[in-house]
Protein backbone atom coordinates (compact mmCIF):
# COMPACT_ATOMS: atom_id res chain seq x y z
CA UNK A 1 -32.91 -15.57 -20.15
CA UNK A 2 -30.57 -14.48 -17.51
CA UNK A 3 -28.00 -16.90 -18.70
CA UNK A 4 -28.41 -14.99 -22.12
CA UNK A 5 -27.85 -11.38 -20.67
CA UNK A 6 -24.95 -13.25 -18.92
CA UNK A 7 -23.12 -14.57 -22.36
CA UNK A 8 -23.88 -11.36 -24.10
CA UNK A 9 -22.10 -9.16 -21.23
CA UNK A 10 -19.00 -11.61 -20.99
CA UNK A 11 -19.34 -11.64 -24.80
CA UNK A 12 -19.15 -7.91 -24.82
CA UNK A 13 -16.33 -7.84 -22.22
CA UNK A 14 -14.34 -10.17 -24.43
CA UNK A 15 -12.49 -7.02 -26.38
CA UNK A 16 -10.32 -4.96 -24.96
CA UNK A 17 -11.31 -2.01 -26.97
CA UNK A 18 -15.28 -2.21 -25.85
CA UNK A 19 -13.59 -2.86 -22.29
CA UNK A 20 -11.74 0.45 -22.67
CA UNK A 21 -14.72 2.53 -24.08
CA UNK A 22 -16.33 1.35 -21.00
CA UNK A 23 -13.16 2.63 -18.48
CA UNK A 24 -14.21 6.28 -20.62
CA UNK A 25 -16.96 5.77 -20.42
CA UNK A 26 -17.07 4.82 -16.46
CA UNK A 27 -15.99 8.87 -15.97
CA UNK A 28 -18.81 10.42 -17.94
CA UNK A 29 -20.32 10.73 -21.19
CA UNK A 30 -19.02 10.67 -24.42
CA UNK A 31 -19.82 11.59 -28.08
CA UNK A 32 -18.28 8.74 -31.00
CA UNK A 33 -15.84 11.27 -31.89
CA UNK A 34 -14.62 11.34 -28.06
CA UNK A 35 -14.66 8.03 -27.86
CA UNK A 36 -12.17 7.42 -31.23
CA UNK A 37 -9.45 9.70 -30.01
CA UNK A 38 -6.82 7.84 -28.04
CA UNK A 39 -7.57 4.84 -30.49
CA UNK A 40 -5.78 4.38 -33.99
CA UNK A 41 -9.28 3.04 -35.93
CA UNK A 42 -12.10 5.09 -37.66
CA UNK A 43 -15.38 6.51 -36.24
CA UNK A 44 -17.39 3.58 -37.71
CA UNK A 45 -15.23 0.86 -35.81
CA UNK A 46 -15.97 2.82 -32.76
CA UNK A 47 -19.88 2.90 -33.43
CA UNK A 48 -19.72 -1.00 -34.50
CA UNK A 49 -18.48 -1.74 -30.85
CA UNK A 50 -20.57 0.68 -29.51
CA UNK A 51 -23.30 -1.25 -30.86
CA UNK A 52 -22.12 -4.62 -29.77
CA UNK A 53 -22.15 -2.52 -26.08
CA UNK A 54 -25.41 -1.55 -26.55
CA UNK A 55 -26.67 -4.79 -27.55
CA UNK A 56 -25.25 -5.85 -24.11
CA UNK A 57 -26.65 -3.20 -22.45
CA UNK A 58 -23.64 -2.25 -21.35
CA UNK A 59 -23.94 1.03 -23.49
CA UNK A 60 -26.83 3.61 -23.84
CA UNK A 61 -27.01 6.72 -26.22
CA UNK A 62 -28.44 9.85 -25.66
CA UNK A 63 -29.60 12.55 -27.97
CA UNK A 64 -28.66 16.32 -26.77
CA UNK A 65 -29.57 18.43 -30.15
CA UNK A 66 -26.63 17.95 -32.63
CA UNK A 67 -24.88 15.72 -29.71
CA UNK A 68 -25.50 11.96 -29.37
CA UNK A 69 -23.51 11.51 -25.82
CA UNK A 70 -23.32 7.89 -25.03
CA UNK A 71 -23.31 6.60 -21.25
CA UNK A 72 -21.95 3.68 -19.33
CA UNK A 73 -25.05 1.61 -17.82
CA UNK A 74 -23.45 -0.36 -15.46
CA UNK A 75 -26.60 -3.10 -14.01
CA UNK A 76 -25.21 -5.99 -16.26
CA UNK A 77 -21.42 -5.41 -14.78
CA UNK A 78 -23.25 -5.76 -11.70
CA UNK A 79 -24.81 -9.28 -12.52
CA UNK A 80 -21.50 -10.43 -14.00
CA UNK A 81 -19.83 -9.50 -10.98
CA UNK A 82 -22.31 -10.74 -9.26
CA UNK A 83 -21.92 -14.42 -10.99
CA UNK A 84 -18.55 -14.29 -10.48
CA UNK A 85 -18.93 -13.74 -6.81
CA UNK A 86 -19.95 -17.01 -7.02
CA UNK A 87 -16.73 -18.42 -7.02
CA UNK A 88 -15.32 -15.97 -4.17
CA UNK A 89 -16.17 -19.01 -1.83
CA UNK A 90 -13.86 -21.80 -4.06
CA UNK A 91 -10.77 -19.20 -3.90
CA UNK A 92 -11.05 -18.21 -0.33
CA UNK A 93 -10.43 -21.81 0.34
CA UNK A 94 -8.07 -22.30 -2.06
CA UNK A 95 -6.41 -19.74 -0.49
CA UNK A 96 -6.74 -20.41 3.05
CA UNK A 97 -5.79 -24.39 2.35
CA UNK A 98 -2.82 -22.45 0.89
CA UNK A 99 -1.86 -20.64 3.86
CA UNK A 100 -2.44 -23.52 6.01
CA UNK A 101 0.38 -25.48 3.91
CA UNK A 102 2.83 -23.08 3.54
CA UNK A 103 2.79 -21.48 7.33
CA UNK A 104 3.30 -25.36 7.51
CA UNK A 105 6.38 -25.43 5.19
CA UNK A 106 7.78 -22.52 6.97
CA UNK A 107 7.35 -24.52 10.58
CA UNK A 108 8.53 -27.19 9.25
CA UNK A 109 12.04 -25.34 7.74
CA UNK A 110 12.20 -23.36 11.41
CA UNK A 111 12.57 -26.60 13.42
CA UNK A 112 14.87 -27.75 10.70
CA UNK A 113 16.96 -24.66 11.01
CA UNK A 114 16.90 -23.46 7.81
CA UNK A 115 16.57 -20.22 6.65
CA UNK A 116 15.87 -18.29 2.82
């Protein structure tokens, strides 16, 4: 099941558009129309990745009389970030075998006597 939530999330994160309504969305609500300005596609293109969002549950709509304000909900970024963490161990020692090889190189070229 979690794996599930997992694919659909990445899935959802996939497009940059969705990833974009989520950056808007990341500084407050926002109605469809809102959402559709800065991009050059209609009002039902927005809602059809809107609902792709909110089949993530990346996405949640509101209803505020006339005004259907949608919202970021952020807990499955948190459990993608959270399996990608995961790797944070693998590329810190990457990273520090790294370092260890080229402060190596660069000893190596300063008993040589060679400079950039």
């Amino acid at each position: 099941m979690a794996q599930d939530l997992l694919d659909v999330t990445f899935a959802a994160l996939a497009d940059p558009t969705r990833r974009a309504i989520l950056a808007r969305l990341a500084r407050g609500e926002a109605t469809v129309t809102e959402l559709a300005e800065p991009f050059a596609m209609s009002q039902p293109a927005i809602s059809k990745h809107l609902k792709v969002l909110e089949r993530a549950g990346l996405v949640a709509r509101g209803r505020d009389a006339q005004r259907r304000p949608c919202r970021l909900v952020a807990r499955p970024l948190k459990n993608a970030n959270e399996w990608i963490g995961g790797y944070r161990r693998y590329w810190d020692e990457a990273f520090t075998e790294l370092d260890l090889v080229l402060e190596g190189e660069i000893q190596h070229s300063e008993r040589r006597g060679e400079t950039d």
